[in-house]
PDB file of N, CA and C in Angstrom:
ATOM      1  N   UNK A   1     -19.283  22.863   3.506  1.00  0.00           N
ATOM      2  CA  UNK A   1     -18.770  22.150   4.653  1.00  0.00           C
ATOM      3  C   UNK A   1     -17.450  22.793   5.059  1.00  0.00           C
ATOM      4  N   UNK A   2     -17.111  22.746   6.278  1.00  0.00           N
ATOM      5  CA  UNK A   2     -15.748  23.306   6.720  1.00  0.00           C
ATOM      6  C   UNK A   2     -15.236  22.496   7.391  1.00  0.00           C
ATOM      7  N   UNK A   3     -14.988  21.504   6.547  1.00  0.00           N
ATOM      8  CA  UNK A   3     -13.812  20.256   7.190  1.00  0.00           C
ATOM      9  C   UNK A   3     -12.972  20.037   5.817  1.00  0.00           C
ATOM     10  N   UNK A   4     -11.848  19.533   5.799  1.00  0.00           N
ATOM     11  CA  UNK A   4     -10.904  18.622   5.087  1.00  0.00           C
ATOM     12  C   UNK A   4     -10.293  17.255   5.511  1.00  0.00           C
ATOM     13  N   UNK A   5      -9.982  16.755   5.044  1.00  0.00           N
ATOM     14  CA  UNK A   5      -9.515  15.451   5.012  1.00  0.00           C
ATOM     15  C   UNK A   5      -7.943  15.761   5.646  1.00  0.00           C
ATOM     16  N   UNK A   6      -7.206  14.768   6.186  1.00  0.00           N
ATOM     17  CA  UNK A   6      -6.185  14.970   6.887  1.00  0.00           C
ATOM     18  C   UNK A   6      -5.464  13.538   6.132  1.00  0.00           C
ATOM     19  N   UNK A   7      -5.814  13.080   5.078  1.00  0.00           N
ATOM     20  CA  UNK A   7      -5.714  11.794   4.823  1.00  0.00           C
ATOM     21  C   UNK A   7      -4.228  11.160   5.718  1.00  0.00           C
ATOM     22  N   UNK A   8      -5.160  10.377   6.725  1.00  0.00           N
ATOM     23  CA  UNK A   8      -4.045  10.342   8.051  1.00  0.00           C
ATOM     24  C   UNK A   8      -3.740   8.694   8.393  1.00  0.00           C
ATOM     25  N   UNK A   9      -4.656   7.557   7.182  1.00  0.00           N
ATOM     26  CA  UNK A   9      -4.764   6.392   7.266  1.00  0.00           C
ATOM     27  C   UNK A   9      -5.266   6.216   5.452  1.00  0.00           C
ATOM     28  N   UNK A  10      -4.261   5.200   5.148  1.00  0.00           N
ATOM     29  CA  UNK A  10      -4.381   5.307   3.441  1.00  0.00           C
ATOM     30  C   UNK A  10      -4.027   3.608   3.716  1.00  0.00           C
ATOM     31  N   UNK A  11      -5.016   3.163   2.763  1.00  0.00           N
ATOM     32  CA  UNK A  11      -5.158   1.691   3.324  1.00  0.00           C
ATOM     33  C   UNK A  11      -5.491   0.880   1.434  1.00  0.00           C
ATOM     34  N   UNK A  12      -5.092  -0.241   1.275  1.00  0.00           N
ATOM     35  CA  UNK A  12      -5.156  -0.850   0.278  1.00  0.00           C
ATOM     36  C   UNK A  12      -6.034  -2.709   0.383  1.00  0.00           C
ATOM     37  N   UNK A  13      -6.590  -2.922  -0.370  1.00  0.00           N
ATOM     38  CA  UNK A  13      -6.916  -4.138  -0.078  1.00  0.00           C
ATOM     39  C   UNK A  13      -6.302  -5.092  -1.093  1.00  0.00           C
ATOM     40  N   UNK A  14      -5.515  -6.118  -0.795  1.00  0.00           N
ATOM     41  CA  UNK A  14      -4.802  -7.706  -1.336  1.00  0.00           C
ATOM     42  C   UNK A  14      -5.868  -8.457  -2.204  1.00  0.00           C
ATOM     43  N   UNK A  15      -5.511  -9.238  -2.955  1.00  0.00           N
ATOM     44  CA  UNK A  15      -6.697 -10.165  -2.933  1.00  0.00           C
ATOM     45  C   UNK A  15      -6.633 -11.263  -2.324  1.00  0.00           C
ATOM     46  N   UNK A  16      -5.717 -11.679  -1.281  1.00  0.00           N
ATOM     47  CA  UNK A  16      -5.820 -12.700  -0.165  1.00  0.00           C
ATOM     48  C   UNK A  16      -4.738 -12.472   0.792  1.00  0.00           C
ATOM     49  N   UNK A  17      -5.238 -13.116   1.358  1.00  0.00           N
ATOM     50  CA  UNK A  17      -4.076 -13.417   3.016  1.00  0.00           C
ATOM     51  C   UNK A  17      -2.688 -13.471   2.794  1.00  0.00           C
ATOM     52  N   UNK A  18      -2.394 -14.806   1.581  1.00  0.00           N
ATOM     53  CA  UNK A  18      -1.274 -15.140   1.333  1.00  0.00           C
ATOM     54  C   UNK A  18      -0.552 -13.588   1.119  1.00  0.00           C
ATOM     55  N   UNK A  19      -0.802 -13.371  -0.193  1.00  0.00           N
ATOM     56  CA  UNK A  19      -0.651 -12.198  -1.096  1.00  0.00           C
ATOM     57  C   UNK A  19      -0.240 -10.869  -0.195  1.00  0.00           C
ATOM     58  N   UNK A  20      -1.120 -10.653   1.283  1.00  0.00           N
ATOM     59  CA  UNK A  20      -1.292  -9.609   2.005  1.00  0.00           C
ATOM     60  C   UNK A  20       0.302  -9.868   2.438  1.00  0.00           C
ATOM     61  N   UNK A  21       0.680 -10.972   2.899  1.00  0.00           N
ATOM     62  CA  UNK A  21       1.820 -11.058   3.552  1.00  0.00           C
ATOM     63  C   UNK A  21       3.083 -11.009   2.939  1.00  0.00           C
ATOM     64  N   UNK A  22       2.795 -11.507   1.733  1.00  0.00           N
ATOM     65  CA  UNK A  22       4.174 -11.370   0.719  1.00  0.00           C
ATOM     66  C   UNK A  22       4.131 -10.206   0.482  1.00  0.00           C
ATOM     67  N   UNK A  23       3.497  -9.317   0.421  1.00  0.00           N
ATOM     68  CA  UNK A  23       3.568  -7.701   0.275  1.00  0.00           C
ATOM     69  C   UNK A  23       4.593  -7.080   1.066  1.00  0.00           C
ATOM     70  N   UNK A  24       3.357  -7.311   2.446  1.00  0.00           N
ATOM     71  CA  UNK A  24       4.097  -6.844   4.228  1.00  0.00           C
ATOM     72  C   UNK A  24       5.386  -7.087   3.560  1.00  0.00           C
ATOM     73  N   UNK A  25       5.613  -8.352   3.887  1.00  0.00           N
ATOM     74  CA  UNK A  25       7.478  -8.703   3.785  1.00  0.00           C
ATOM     75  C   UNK A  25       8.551  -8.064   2.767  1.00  0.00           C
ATOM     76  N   UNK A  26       7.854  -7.436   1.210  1.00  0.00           N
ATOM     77  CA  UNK A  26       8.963  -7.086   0.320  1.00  0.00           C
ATOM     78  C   UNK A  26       8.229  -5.818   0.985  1.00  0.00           C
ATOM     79  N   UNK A  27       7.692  -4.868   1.172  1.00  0.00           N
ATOM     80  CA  UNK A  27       7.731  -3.949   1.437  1.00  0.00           C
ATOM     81  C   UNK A  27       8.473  -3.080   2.732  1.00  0.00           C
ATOM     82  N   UNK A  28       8.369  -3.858   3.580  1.00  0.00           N
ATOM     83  CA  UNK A  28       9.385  -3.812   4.764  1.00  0.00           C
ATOM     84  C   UNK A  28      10.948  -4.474   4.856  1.00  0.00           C
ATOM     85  N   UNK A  29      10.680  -5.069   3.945  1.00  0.00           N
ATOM     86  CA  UNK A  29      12.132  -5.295   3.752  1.00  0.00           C
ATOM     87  C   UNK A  29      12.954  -4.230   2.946  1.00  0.00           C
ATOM     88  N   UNK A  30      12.683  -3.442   2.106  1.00  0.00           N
ATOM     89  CA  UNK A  30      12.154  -1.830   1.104  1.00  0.00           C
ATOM     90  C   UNK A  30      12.326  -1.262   2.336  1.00  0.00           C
ATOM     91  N   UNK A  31      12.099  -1.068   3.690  1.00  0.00           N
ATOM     92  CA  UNK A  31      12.290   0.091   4.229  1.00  0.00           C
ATOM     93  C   UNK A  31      11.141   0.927   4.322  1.00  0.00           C
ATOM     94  N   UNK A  32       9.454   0.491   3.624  1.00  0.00           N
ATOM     95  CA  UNK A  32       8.426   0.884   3.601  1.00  0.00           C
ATOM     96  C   UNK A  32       7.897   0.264   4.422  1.00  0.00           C
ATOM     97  N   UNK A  33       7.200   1.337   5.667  1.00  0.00           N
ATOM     98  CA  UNK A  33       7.085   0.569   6.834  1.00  0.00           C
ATOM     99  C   UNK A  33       4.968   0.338   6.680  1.00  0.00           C
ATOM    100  N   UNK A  34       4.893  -0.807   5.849  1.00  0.00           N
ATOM    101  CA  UNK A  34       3.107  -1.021   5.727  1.00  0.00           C
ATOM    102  C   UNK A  34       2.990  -2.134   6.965  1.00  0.00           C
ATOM    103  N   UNK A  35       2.311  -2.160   7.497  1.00  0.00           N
ATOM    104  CA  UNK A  35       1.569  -3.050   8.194  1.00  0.00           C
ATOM    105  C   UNK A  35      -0.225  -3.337   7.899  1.00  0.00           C
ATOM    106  N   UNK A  36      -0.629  -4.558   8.355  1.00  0.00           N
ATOM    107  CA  UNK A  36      -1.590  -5.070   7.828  1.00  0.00           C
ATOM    108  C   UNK A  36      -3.064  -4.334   8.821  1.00  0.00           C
ATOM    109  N   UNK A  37      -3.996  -4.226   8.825  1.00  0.00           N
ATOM    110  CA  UNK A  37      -5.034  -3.539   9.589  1.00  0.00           C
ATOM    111  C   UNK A  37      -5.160  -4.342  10.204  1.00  0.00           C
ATOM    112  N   UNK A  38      -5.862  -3.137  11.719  1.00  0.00           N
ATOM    113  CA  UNK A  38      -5.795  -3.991  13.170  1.00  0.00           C
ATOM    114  C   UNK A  38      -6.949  -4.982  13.425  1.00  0.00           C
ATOM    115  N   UNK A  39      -6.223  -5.730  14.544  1.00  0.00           N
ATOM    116  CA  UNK A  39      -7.345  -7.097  14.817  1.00  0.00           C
ATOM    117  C   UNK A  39      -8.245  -6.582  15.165  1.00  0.00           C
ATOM    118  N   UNK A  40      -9.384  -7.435  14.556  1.00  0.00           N
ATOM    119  CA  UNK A  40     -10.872  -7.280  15.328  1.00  0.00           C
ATOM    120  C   UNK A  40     -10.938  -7.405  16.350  1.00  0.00           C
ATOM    121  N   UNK A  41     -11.642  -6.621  17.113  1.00  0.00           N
ATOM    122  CA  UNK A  41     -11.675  -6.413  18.840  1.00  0.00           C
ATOM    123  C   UNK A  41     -12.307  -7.867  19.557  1.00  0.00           C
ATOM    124  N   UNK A  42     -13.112  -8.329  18.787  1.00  0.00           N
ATOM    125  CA  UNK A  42     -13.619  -9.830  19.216  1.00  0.00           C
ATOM    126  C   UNK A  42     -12.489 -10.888  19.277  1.00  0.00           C
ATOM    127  N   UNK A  43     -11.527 -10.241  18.770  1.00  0.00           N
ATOM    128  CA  UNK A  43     -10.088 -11.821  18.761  1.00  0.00           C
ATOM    129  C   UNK A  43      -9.340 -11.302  19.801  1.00  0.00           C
ATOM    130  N   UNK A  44      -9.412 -10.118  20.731  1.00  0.00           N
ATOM    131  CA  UNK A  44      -8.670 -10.028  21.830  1.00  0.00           C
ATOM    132  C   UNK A  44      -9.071 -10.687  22.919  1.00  0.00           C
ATOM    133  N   UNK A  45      -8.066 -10.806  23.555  1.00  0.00           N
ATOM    134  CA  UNK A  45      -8.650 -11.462  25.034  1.00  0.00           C
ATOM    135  C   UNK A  45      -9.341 -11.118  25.603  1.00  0.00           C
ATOM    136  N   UNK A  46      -9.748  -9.611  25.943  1.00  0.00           N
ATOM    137  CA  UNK A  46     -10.628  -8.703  27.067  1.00  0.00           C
ATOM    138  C   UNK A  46     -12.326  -9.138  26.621  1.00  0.00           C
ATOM    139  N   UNK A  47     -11.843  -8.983  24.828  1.00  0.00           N
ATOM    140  CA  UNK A  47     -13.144  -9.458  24.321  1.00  0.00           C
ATOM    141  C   UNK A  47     -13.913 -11.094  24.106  1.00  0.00           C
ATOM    142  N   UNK A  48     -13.026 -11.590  23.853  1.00  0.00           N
ATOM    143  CA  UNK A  48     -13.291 -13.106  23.844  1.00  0.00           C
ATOM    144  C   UNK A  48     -14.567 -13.667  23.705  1.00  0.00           C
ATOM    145  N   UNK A  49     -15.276 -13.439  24.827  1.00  0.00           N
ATOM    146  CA  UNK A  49     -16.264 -13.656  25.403  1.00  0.00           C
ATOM    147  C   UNK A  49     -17.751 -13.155  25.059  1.00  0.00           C
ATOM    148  N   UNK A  50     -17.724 -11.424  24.417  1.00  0.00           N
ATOM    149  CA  UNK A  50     -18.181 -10.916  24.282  1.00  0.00           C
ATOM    150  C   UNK A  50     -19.508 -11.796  22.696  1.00  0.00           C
ATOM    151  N   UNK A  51     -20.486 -11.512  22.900  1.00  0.00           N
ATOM    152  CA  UNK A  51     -21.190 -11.703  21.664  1.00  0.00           C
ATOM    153  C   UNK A  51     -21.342 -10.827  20.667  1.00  0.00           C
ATOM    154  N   UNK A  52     -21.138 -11.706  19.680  1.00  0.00           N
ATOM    155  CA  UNK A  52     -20.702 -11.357  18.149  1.00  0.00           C
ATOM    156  C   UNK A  52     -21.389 -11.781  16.952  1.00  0.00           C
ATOM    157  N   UNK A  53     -21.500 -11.290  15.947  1.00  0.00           N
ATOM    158  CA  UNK A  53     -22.154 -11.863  14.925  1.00  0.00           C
ATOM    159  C   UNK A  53     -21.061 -12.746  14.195  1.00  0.00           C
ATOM    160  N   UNK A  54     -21.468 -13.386  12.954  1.00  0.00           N
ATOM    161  CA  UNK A  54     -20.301 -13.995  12.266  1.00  0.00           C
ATOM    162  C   UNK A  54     -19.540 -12.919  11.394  1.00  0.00           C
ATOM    163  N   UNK A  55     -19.531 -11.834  11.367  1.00  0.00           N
ATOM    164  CA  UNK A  55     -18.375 -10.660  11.049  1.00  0.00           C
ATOM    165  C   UNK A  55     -17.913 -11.015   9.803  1.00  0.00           C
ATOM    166  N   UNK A  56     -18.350 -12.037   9.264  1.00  0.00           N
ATOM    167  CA  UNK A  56     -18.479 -12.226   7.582  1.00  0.00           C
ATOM    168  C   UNK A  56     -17.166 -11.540   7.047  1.00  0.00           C
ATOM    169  N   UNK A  57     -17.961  -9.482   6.529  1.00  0.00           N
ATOM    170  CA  UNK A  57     -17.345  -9.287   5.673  1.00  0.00           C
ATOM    171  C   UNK A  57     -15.852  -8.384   6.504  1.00  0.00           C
ATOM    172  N   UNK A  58     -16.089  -8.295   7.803  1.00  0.00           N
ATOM    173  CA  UNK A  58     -14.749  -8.090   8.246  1.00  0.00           C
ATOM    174  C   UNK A  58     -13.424  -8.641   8.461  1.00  0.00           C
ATOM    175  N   UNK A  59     -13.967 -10.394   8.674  1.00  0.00           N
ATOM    176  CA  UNK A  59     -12.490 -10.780   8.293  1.00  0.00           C
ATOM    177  C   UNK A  59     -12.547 -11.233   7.318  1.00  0.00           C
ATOM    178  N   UNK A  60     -13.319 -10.695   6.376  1.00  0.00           N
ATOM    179  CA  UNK A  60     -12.765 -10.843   5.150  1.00  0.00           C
ATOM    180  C   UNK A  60     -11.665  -9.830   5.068  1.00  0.00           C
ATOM    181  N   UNK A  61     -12.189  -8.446   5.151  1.00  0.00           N
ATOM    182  CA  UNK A  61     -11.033  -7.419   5.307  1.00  0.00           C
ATOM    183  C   UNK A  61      -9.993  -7.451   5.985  1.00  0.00           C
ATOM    184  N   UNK A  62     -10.259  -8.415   7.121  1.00  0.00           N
ATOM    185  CA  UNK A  62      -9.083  -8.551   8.595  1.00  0.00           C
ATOM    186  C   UNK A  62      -7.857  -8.964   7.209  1.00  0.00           C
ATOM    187  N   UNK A  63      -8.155  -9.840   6.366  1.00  0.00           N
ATOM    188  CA  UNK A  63      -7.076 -10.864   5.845  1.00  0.00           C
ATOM    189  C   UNK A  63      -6.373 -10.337   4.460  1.00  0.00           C
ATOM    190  N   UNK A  64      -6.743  -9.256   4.264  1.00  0.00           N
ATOM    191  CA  UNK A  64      -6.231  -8.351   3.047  1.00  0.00           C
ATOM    192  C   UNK A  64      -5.917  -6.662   3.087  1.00  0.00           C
ATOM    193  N   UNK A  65      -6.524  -6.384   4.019  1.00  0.00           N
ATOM    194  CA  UNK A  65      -6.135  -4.601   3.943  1.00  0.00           C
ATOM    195  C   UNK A  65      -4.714  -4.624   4.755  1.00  0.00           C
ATOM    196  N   UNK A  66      -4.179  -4.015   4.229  1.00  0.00           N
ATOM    197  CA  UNK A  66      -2.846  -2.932   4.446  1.00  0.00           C
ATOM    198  C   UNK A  66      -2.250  -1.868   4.515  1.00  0.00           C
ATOM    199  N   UNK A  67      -2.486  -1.330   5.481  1.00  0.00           N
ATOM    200  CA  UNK A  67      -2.317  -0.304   5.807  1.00  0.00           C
ATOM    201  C   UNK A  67      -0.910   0.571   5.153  1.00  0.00           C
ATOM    202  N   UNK A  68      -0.688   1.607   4.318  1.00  0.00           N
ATOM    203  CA  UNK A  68       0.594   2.151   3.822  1.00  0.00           C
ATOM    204  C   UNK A  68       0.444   3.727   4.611  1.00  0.00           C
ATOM    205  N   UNK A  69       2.018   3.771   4.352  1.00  0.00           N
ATOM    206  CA  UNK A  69       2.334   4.999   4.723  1.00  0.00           C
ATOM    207  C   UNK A  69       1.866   6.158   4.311  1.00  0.00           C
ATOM    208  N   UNK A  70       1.483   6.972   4.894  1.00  0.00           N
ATOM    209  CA  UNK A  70       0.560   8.901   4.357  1.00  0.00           C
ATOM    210  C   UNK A  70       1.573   9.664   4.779  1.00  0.00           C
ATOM    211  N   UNK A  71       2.963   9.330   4.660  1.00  0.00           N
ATOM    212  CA  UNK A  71       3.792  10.310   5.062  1.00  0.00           C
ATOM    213  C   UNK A  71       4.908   9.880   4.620  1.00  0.00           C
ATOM    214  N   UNK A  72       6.017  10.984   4.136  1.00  0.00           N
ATOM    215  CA  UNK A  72       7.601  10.458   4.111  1.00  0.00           C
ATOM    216  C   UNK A  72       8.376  11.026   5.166  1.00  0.00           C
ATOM    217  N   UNK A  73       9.185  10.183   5.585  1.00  0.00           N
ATOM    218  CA  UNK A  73       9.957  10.356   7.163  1.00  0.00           C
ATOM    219  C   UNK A  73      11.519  10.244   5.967  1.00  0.00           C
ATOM    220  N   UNK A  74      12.281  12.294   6.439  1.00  0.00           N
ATOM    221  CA  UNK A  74      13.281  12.427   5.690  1.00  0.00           C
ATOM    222  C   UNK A  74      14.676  11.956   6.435  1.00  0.00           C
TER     223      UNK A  74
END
């Protein structure tokens, strides 16, 4: 194969919501800038409307992955 990885999104999963957020917060308060993975496109407004399944095991993920940094900014 003639590809490599650019590892350009390095992502962790919580074992809950709570947990996800007490992370976010000591970690950014650290100066480590993690944020949590993006909303499902069905919870935006444009989408709203749109039909959907019950997305089960995604917000399951919506409520625990966290996204960390793949880079150091000197």
């Amino acid at each position: 194969m003639n590809a490599r990885s650019n590892y350009w999104l390095n992502a962790i999963i919580m074992p809950d919501r709570k947990t996800r957020g007490e992370f976010l917060k000591a970690t950014n308060n650290a100066n480590v800038m993690t944020r949590p993975i993006w909303r499902l496109l069905n919870k935006l407004e444009m989408y709203k409307n749109c039909q959907t399944d019950d997305l089960e095991n995604a917000h399951w993920l919506e409520d625990r992955v966290v996204n960390i940094p793949s880079s150091v900014i000197v």
